[in-house]
N, C-alpha and C. Protein backbone atom coordinates (compact mmCIF):
# COMPACT_ATOMS: atom_id res chain seq x y z
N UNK A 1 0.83 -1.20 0.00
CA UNK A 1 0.00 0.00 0.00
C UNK A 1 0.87 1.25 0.00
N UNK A 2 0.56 2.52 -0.61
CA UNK A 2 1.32 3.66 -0.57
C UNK A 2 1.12 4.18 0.84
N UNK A 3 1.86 5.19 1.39
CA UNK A 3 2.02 5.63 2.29
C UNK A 3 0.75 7.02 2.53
N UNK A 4 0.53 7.80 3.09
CA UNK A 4 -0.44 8.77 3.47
C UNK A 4 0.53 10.04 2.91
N UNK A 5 1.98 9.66 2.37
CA UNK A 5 2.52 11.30 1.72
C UNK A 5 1.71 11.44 0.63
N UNK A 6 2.40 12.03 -0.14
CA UNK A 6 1.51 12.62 -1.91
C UNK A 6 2.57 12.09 -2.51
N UNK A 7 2.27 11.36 -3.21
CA UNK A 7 3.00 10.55 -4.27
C UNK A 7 3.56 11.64 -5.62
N UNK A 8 4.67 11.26 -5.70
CA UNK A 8 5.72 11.68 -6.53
C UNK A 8 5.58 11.96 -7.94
N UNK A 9 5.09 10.80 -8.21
CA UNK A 9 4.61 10.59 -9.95
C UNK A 9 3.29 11.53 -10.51
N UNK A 10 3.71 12.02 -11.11
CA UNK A 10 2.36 12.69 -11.74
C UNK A 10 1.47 11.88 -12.85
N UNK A 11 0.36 12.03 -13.13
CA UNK A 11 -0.49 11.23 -13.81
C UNK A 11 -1.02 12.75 -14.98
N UNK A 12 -0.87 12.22 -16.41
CA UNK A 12 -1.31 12.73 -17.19
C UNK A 12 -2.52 12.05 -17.72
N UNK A 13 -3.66 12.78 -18.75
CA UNK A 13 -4.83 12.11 -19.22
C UNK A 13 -4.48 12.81 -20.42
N UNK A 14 -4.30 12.52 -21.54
CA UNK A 14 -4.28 13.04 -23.03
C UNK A 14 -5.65 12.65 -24.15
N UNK A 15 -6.24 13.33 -24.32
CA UNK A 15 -7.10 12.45 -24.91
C UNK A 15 -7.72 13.43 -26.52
N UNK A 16 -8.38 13.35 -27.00
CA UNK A 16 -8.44 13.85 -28.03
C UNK A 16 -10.22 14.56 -28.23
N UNK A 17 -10.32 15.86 -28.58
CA UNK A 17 -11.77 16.46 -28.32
C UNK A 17 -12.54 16.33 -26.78
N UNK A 18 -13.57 17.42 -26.89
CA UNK A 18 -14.01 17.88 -25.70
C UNK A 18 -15.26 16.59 -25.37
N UNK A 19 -15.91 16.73 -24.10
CA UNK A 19 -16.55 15.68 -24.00
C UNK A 19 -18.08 16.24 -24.51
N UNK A 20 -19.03 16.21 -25.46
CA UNK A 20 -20.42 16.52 -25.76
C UNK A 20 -21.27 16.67 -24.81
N UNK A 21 -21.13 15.14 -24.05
CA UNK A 21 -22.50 14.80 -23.05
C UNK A 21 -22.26 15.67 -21.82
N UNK A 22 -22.88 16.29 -21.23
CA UNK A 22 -22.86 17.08 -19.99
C UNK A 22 -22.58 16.10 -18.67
N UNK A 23 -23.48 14.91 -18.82
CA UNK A 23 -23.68 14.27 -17.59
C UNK A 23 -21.89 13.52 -17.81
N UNK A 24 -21.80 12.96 -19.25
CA UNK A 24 -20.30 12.48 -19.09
C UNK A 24 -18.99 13.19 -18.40
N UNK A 25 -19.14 14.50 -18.60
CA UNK A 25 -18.45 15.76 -18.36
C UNK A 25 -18.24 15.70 -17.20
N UNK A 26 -19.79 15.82 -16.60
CA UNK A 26 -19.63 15.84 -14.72
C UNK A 26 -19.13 14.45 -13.79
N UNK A 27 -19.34 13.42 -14.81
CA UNK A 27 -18.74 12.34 -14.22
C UNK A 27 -17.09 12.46 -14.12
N UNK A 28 -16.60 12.70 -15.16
CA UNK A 28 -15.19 12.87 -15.51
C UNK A 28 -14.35 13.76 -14.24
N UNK A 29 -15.15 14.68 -14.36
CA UNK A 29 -14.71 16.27 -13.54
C UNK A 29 -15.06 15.85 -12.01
N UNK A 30 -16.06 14.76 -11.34
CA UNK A 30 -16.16 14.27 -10.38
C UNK A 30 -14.86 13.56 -10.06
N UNK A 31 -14.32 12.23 -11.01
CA UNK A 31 -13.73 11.46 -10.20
C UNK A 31 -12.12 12.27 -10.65
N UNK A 32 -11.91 13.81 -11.38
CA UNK A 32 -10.45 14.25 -11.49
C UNK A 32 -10.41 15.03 -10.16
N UNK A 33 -11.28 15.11 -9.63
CA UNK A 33 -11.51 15.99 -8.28
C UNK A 33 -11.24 14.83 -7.15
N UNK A 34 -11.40 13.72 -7.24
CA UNK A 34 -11.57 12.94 -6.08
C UNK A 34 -9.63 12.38 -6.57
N UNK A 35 -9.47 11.85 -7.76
CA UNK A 35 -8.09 11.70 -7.54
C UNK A 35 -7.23 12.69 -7.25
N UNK A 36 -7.46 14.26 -7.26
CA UNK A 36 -6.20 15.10 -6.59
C UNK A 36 -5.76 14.61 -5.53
N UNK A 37 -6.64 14.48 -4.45
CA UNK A 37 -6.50 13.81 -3.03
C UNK A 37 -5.26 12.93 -3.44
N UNK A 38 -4.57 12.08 -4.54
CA UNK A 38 -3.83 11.06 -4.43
C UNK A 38 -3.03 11.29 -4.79
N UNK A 39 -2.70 11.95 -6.22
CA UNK A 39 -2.10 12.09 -6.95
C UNK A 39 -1.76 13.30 -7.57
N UNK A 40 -1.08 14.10 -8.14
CA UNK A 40 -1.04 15.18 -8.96
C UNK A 40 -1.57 14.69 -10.41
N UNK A 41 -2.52 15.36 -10.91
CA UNK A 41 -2.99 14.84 -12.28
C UNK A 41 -3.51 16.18 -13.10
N UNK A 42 -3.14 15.79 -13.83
CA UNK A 42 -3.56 16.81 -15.09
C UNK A 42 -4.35 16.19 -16.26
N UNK A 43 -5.30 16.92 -17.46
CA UNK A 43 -5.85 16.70 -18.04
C UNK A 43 -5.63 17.82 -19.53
N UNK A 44 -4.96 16.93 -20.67
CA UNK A 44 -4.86 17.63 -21.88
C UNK A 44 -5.40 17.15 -23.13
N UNK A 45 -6.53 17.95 -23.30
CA UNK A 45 -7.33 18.20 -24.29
C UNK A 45 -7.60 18.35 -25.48
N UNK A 46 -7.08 17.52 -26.61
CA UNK A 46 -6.30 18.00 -28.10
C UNK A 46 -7.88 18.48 -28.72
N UNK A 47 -7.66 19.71 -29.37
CA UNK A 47 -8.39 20.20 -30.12
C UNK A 47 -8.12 20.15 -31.29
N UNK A 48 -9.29 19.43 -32.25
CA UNK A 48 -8.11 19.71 -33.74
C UNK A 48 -9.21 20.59 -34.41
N UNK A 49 -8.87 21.11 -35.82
CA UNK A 49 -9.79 21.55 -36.00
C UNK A 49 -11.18 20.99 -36.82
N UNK A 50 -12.06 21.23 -37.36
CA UNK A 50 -13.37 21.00 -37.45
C UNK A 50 -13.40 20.23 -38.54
N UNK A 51 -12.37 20.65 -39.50
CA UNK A 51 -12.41 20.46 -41.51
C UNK A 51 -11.40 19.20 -41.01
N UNK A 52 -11.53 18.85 -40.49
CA UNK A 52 -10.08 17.17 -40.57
C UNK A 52 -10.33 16.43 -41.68
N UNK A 53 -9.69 16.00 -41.94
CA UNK A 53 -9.94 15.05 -42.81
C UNK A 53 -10.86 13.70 -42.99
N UNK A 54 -12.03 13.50 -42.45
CA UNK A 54 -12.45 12.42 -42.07
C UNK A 54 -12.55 11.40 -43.33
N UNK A 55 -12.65 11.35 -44.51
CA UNK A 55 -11.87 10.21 -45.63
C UNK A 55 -10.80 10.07 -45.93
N UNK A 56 -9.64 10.35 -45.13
CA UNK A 56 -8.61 10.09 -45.12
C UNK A 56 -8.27 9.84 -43.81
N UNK A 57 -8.53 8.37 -43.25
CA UNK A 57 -8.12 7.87 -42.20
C UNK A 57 -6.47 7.78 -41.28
N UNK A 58 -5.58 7.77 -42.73
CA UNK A 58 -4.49 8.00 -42.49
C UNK A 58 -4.03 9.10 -41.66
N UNK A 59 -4.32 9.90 -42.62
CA UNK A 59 -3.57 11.34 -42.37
C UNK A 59 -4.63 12.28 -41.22
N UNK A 60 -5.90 11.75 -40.60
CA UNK A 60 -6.33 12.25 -40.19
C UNK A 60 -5.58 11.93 -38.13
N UNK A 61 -4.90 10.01 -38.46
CA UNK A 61 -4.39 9.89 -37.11
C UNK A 61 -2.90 10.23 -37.20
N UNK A 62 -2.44 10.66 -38.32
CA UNK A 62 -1.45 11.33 -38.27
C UNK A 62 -1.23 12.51 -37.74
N UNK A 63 -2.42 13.40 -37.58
CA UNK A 63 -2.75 14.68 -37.52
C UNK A 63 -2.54 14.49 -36.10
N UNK A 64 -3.29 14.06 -35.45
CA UNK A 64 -4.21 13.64 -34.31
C UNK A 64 -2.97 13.15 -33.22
N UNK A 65 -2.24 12.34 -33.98
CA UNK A 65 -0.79 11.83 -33.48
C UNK A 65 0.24 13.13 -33.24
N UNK A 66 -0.06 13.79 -34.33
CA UNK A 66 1.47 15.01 -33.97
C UNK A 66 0.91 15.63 -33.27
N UNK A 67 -0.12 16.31 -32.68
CA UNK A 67 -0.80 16.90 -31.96
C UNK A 67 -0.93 16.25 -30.71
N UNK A 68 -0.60 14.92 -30.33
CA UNK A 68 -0.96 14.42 -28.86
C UNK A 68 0.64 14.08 -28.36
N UNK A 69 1.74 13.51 -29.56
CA UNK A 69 2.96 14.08 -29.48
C UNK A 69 3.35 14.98 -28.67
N UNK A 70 2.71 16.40 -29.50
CA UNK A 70 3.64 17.56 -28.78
C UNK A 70 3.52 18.13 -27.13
N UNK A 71 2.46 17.31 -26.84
CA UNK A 71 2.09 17.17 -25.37
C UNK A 71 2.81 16.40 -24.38
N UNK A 72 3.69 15.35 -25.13
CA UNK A 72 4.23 14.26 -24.53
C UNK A 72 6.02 14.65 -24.47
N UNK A 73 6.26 14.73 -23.22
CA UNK A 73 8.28 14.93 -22.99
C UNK A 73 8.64 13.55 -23.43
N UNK A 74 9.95 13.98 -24.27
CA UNK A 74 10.79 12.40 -23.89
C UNK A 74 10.99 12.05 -22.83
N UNK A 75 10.67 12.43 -21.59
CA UNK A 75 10.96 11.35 -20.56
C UNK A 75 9.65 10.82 -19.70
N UNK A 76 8.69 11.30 -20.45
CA UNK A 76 7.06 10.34 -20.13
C UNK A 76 7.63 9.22 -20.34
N UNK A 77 6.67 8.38 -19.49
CA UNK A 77 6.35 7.46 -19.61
C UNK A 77 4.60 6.78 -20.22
N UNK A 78 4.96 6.66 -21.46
CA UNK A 78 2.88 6.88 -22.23
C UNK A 78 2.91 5.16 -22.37
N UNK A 79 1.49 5.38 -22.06
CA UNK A 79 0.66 4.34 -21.97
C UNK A 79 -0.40 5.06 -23.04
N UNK A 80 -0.86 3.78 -24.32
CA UNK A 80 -2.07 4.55 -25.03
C UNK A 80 -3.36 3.04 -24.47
N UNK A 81 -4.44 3.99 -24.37
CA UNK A 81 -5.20 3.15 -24.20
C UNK A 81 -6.08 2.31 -25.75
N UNK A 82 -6.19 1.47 -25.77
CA UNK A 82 -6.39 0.15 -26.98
C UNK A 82 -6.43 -0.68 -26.63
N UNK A 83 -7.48 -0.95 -27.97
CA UNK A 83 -7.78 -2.81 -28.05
C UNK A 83 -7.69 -3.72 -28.02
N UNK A 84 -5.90 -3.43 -28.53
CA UNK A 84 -4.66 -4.60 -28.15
C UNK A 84 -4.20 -4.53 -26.86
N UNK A 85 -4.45 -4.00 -26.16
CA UNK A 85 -3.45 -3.62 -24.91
C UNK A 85 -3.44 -4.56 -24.14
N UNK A 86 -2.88 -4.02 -22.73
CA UNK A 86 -2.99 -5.61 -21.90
C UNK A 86 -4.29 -4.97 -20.73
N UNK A 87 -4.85 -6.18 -20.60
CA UNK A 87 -6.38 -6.52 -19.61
C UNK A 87 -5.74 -6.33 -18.37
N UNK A 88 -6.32 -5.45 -17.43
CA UNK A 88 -6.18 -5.66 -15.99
C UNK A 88 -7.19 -6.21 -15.03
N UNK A 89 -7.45 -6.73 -14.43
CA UNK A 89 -8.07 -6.13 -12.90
C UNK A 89 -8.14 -5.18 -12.29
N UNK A 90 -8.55 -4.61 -11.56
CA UNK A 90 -8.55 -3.03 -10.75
C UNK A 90 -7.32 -2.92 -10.54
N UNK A 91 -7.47 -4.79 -9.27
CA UNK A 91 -6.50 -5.01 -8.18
C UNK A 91 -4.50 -4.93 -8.91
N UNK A 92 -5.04 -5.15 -10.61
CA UNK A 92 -3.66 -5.03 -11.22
C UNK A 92 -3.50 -4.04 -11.83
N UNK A 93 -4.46 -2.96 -11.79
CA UNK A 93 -3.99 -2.00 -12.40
C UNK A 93 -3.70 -0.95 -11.24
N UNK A 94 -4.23 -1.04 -10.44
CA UNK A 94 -3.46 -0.73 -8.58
C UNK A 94 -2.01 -1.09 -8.47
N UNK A 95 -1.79 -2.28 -9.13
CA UNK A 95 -0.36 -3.00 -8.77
C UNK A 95 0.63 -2.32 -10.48
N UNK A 96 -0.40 -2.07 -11.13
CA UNK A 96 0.54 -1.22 -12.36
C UNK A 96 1.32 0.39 -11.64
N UNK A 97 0.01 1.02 -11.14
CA UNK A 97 0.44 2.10 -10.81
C UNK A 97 1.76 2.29 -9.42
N UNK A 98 1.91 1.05 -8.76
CA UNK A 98 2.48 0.87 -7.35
C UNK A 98 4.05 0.74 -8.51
N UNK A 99 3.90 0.05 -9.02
CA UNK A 99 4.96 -0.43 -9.76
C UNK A 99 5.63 0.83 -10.63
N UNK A 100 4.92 1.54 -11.24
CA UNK A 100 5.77 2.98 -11.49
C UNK A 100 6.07 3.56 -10.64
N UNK A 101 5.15 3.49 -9.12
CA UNK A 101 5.90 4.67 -8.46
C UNK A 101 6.81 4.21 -7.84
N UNK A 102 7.07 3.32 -7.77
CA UNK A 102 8.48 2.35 -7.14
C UNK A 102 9.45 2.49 -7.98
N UNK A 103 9.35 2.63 -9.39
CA UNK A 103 10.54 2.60 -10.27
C UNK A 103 10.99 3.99 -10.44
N UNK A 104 10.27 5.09 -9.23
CA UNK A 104 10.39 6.37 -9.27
C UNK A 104 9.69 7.13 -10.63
N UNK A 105 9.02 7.01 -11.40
CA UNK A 105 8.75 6.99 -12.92
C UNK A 105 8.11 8.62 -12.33
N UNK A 106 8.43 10.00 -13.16
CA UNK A 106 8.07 10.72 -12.80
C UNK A 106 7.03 11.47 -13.12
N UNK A 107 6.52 11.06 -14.86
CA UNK A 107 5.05 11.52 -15.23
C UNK A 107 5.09 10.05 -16.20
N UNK A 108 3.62 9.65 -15.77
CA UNK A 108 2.78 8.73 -16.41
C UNK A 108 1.51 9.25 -17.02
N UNK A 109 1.78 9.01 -18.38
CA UNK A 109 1.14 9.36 -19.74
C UNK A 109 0.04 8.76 -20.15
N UNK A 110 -1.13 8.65 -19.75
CA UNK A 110 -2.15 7.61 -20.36
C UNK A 110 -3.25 8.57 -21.68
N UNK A 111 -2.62 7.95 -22.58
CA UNK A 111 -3.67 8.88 -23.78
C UNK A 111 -4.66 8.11 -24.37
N UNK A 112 -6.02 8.57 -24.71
CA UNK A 112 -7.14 7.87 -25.36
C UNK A 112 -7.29 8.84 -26.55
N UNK A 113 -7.28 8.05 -28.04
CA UNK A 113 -6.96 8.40 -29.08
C UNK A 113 -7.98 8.80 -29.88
N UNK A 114 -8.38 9.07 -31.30
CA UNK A 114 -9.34 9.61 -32.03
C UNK A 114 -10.15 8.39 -32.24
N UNK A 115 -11.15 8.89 -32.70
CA UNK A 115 -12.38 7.70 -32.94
C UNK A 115 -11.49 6.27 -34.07
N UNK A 116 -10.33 6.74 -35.02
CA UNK A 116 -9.97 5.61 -35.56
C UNK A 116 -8.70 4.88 -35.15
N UNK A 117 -8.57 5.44 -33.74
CA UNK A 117 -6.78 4.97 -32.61
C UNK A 117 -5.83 5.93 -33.23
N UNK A 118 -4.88 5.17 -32.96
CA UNK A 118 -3.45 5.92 -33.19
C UNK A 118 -2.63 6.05 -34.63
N UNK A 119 -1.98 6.77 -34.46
CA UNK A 119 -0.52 6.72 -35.51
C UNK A 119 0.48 5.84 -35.32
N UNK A 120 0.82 5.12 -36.37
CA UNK A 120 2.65 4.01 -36.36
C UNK A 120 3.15 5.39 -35.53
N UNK A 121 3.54 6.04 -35.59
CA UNK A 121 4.31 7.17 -34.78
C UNK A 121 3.80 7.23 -33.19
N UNK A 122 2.69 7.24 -32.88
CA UNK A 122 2.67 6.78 -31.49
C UNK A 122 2.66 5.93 -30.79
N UNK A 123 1.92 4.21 -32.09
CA UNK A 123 2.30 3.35 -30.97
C UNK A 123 4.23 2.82 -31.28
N UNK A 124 4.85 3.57 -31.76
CA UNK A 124 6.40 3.56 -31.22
C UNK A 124 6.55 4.44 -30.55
N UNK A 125 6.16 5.68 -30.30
CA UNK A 125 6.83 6.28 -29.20
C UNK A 125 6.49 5.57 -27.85
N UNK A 126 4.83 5.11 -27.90
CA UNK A 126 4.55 4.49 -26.44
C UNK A 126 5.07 3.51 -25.44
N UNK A 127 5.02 3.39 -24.46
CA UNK A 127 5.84 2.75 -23.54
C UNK A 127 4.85 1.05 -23.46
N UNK A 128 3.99 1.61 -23.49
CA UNK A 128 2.72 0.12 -23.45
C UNK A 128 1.56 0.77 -23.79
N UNK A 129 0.71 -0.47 -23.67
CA UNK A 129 -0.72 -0.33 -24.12
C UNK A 129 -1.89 -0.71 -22.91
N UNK A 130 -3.11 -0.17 -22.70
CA UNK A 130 -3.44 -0.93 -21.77
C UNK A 130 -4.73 -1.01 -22.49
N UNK A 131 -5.71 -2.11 -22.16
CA UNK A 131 -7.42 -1.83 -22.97
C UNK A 131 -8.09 -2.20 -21.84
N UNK A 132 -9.32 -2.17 -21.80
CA UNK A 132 -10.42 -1.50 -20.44
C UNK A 132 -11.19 -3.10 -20.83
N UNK A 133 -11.29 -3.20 -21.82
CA UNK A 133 -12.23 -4.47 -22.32
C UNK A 133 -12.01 -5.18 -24.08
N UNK A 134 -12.58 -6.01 -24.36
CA UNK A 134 -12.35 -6.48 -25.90
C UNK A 134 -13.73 -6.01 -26.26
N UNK A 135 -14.47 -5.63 -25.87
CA UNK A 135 -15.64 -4.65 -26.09
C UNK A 135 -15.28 -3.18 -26.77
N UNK A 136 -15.93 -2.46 -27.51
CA UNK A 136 -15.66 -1.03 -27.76
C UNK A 136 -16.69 -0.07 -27.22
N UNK A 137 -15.53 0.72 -26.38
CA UNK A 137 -16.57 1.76 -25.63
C UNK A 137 -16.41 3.35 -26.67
N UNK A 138 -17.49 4.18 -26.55
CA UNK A 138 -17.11 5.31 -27.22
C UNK A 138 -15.72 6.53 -26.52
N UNK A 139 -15.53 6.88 -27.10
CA UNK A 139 -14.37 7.42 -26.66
C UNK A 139 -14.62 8.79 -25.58
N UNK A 140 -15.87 9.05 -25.20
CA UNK A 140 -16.48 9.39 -24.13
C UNK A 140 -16.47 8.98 -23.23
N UNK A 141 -17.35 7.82 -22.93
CA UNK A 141 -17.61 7.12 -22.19
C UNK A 141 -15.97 5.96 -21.47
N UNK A 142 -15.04 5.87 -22.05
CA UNK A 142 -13.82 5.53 -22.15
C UNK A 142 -13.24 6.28 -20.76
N UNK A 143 -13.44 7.68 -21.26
CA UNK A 143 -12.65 9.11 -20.04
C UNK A 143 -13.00 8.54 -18.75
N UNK A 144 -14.71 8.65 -18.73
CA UNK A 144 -15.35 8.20 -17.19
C UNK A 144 -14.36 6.91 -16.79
N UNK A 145 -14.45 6.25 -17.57
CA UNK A 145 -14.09 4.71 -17.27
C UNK A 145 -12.39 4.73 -16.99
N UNK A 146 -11.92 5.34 -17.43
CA UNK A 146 -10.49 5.64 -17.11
C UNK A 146 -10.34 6.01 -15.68
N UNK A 147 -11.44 7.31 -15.96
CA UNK A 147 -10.91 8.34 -14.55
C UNK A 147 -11.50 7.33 -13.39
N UNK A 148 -12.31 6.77 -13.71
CA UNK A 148 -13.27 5.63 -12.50
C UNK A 148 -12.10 4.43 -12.00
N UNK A 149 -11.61 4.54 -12.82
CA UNK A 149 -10.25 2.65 -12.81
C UNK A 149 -9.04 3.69 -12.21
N UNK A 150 -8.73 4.45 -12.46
CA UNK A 150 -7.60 4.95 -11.89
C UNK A 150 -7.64 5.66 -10.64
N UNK A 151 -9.00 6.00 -10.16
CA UNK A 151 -9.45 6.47 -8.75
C UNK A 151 -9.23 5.33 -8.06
N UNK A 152 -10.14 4.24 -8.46
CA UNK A 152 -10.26 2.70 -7.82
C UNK A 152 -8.94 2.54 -7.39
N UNK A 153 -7.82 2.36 -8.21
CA UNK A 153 -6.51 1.98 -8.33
C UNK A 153 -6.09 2.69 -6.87
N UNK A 154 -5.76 4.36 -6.92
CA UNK A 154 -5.51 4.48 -5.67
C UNK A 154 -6.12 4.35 -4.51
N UNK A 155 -7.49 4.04 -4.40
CA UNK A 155 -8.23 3.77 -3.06
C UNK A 155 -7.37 2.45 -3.00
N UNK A 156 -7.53 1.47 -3.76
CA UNK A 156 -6.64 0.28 -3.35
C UNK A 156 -5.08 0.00 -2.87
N UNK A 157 -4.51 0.79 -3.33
CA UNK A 157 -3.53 1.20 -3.04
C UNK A 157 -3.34 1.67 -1.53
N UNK A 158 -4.48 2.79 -1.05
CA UNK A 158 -4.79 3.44 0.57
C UNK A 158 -5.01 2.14 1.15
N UNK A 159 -5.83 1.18 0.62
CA UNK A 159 -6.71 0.56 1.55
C UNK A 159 -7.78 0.66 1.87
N UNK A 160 -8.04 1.36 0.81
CA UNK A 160 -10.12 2.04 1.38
C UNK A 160 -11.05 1.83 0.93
N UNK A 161 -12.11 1.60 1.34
CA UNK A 161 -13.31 0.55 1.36
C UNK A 161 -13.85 0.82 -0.01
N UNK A 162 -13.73 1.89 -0.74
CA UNK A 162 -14.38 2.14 -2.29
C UNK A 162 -14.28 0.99 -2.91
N UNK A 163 -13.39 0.19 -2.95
CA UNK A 163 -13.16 -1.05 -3.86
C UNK A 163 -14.57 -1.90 -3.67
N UNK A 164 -14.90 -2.01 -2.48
CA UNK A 164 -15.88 -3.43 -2.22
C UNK A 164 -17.21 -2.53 -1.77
C-alpha cells in the first residue's frame, strides 16, 4: 500500500476532443476531483480543427498523433489506451500504478486516441498499451471509465473501502 505522503509521480490524461455529453463531463470532472487527493494529475485536451480530414483515415491519425505528441516529454512514460493492450483487474492495475511509483517513474502518460486509434508514430513512441475491455466503448464514455479505474486503483492502493 502507498504511504499517506503525496506521491511523486504525476499522472497525465491526453485524450483527443471535448466531451459533448454534460452528464459524461460531470462524471469525468467528479472522479479528477476525487483523484487530486492522491495524486497530482492533469488533463490535456487535443483540439483539432473541425475540416479534418475524415476520408482520409491516415492522415487524419497522423494529424491527431502530432498533436498528442507535442504534449508528450521524452521522458514520459505513455501508456495509449487500446484494443490490443494488456487486460487488468482493478486489483492489477493498482499493482501497475504501485509499480511505477516504485521505479520512481516521474510523469505517467495515459492517452485515449481519435475515434480511428493511433498513428505508427505513437504506438512507437509508447511505452505500453493498456485496454479497459475487448468490447468497444465510445471514446467518451472511455474518459469516465479511465478516470473511474484509476481512482479505484488508488483507493486500493490506501486501503479504502471504495473497492468493495
Amino acid at each position: 500500500m502507498i504511504s499517506e505522503l503525496i506521491v511523486e509521480m504525476r499522472v497525465r490524461f491526453v485524450w483527443v476532443g471535448k466531451s459533448g455529453e454534460r452528464w459524461l463531463a460531470e462524471g469525468v470532472d467528479e472522479y479528477l476531483r476525487r483523484l487530486k487527493h492522491y495524486v497530482s494529475l492533469s488533463v490535456d485536451v487535443i483540439m483539432l480543427p473541425k475540416n479534418m480530414p475524415k476520408n482520409d483515415v491516415e492522415r487524419l491519425k497522423g494529424m491527431e498523433g502530432e498533436a498528442i505528441l507535442g504534449k508528450i516529454a521524452p521522458s514520459d512514460d505513455v501508456y495509449l489506451l487500446d484494443e490490443r493492450g494488456q487486460e487488468y483487474t482493478s486489483e492489477e492495475l493498482a499493482n501497475f500504478f504501485q509499480k511505477k511509483m516504485s521505479a520512481s517513474v516521474k510523469s505517467l502518460v495515459i492517452v485515449i486516441g481519435g475515434a480511428y486509434g493511433f498513428s505508427e508514430k505513437m504506438y512507437k513512441r509508447a511505452n505500453g498499451m493498456i485496454s479497459f475491455s475487448k468490447m468497444t466503448f465510445s471514446h467518451q464514455i472511455v474518459r469516465l471509465i479511465l478516470c473511474e479505474q484509476v481512482y479505484r486503483a488508488f483507493t486500493i492502493l490506501r486501503g479504502e473501502g471504495y473497492h468493495h
